[in-house]
N, C-alpha and C. Protein backbone atom coordinates (compact mmCIF):
# COMPACT_ATOMS: atom_id res chain seq x y z
N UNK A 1 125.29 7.33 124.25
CA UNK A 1 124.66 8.60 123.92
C UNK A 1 125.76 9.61 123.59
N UNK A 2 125.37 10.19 122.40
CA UNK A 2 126.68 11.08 122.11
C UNK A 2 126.07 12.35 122.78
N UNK A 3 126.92 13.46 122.58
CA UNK A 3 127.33 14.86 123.26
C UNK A 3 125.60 15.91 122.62
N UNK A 4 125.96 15.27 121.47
CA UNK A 4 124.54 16.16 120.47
C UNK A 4 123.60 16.03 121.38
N UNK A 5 123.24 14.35 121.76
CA UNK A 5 122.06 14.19 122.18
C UNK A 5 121.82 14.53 124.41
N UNK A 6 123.21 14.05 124.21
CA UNK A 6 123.21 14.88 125.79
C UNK A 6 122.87 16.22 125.87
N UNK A 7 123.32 17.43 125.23
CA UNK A 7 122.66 18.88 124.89
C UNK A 7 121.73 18.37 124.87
N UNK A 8 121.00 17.91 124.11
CA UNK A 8 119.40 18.14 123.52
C UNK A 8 118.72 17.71 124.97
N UNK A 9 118.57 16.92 125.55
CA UNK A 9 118.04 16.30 126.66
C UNK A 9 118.43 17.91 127.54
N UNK A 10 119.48 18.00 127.68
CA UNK A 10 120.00 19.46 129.26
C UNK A 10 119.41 20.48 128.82
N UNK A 11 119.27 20.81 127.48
CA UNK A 11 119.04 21.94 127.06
C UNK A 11 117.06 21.90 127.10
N UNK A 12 116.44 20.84 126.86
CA UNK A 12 115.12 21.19 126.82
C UNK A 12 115.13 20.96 128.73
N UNK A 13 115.61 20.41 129.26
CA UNK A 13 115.55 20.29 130.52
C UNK A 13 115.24 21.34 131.47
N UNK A 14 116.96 22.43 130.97
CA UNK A 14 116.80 24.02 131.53
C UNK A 14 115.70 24.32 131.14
N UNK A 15 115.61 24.93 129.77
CA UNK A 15 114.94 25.59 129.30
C UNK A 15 113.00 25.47 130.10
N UNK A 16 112.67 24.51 129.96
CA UNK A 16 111.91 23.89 130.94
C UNK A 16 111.49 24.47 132.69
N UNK A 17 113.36 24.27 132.81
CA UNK A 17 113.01 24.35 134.51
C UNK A 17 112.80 25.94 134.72
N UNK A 18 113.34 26.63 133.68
CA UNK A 18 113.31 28.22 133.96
C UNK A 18 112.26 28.81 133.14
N UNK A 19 110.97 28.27 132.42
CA UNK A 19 109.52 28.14 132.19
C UNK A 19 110.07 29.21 130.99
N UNK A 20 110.74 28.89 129.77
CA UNK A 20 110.87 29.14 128.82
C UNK A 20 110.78 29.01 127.26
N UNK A 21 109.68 29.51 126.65
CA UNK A 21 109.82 28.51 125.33
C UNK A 21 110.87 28.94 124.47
N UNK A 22 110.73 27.81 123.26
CA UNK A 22 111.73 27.64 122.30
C UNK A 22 111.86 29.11 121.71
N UNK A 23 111.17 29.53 121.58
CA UNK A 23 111.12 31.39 121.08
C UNK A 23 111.97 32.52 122.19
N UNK A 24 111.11 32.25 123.26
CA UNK A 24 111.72 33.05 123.96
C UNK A 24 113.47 32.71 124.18
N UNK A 25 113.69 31.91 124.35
CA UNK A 25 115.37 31.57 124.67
C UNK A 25 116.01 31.84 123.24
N UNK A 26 115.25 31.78 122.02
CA UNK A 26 115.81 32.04 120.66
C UNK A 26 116.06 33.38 120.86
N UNK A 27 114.83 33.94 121.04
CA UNK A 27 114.84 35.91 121.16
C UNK A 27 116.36 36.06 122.32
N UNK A 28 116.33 35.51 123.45
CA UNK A 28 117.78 36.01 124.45
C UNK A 28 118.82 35.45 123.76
N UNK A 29 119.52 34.46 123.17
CA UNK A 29 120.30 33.90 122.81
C UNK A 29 120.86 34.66 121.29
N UNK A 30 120.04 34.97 120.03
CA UNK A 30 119.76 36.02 119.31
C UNK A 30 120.14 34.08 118.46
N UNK A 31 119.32 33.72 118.52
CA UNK A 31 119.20 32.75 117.42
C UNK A 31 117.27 32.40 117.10
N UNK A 32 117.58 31.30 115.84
CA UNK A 32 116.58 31.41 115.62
C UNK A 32 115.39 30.39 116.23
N UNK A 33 113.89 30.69 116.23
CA UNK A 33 113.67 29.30 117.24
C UNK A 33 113.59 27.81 116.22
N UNK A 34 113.58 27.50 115.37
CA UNK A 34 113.94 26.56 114.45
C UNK A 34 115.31 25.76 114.81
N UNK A 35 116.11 27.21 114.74
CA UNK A 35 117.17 26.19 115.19
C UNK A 35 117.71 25.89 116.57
N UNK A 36 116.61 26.27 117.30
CA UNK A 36 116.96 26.00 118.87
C UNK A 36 116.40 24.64 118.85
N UNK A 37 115.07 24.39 118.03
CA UNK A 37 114.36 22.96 117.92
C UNK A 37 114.87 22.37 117.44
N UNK A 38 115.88 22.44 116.39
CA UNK A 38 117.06 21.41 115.90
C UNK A 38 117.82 20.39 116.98
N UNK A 39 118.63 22.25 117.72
CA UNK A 39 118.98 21.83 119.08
C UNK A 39 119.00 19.75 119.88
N UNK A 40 117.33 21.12 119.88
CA UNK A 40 116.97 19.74 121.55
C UNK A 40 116.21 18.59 120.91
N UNK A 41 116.21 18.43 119.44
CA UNK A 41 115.87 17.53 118.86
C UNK A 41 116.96 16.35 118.39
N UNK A 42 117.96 17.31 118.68
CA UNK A 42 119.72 16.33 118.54
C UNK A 42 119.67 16.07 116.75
N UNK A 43 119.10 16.94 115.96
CA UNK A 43 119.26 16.53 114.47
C UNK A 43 120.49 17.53 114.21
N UNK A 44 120.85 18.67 114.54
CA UNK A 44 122.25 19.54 114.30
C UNK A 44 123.21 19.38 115.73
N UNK A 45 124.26 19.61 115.46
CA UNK A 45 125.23 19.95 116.47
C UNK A 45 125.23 21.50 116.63
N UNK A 46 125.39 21.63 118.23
CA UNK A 46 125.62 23.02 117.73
C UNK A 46 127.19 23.41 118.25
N UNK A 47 127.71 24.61 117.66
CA UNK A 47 128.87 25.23 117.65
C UNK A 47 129.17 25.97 118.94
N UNK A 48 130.52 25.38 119.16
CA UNK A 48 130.99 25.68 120.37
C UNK A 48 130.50 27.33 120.75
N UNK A 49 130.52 28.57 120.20
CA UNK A 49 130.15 29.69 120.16
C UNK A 49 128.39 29.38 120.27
N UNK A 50 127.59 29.33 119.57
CA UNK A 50 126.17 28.92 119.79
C UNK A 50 125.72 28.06 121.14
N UNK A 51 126.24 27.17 121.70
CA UNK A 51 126.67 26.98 123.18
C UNK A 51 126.96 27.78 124.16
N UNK A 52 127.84 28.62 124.18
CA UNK A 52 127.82 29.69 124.81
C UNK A 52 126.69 31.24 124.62
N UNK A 53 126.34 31.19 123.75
CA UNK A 53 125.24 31.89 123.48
C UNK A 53 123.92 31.49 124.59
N UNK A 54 123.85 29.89 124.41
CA UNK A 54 122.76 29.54 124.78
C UNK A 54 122.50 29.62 126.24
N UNK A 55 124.21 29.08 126.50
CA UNK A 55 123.91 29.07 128.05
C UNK A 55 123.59 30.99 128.77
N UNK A 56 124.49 31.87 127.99
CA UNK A 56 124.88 32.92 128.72
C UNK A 56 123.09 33.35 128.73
N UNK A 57 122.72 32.79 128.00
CA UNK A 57 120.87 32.98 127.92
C UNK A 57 120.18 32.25 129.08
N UNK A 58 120.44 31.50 129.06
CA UNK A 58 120.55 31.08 130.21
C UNK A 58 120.43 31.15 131.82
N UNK A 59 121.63 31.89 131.69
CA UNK A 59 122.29 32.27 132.64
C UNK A 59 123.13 30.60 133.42
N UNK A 60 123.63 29.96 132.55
CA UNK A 60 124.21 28.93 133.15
C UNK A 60 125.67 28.67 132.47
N UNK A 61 126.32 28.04 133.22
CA UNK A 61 128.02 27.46 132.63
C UNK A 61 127.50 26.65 131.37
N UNK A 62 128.59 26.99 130.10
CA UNK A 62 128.36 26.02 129.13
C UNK A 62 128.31 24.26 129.40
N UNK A 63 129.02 23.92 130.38
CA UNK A 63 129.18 22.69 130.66
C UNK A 63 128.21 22.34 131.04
N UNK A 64 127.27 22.89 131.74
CA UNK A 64 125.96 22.04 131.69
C UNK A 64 125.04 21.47 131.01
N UNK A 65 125.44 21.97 129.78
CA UNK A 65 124.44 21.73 128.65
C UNK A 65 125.13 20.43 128.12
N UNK A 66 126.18 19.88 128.38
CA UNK A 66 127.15 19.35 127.86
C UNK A 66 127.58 17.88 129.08
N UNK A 67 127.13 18.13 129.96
CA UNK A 67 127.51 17.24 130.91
C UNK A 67 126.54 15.78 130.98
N UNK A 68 126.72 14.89 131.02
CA UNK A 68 126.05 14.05 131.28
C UNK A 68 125.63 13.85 132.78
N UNK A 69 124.55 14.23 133.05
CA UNK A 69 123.42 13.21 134.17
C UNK A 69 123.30 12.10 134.52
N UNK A 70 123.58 11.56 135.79
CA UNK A 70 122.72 10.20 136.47
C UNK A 70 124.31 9.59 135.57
């Protein structure tokens, strides 16, 4: 499993555990929700800066989005 698809899995995971949709985390993050569904769909990579966006939306360390599980 590459890195893309590890994000995509952590990232709908959070997003999830902190009862957020794809819009709303687009609106905090200041991206769009299209391309948040890119995201966690693992069809784009996203940019080290857009990562940090996401998490600080978040409110989590970039590395989590990034870390592999289990």
């Amino acid at each position: 499993m590459d890195l893309k698809e590890v994000m995509a899995i952590n990232l709908r995971r959070i997003r999830h555990d902190k009862q957020l949709t794809q819009e709303e985390l687009a609106d905090r993050a200041d991206l769009s929700a299209r391309y948040i569904g890119a995201i966690e769909r693992a069809d784009v990579s996203a940019s080290v800066t857009v990562l940090g966006q996401i998490a600080d939306a978040l409110g989590i360390e970039p590395a989590e989005l990034v870390t592999k599980s289990g």
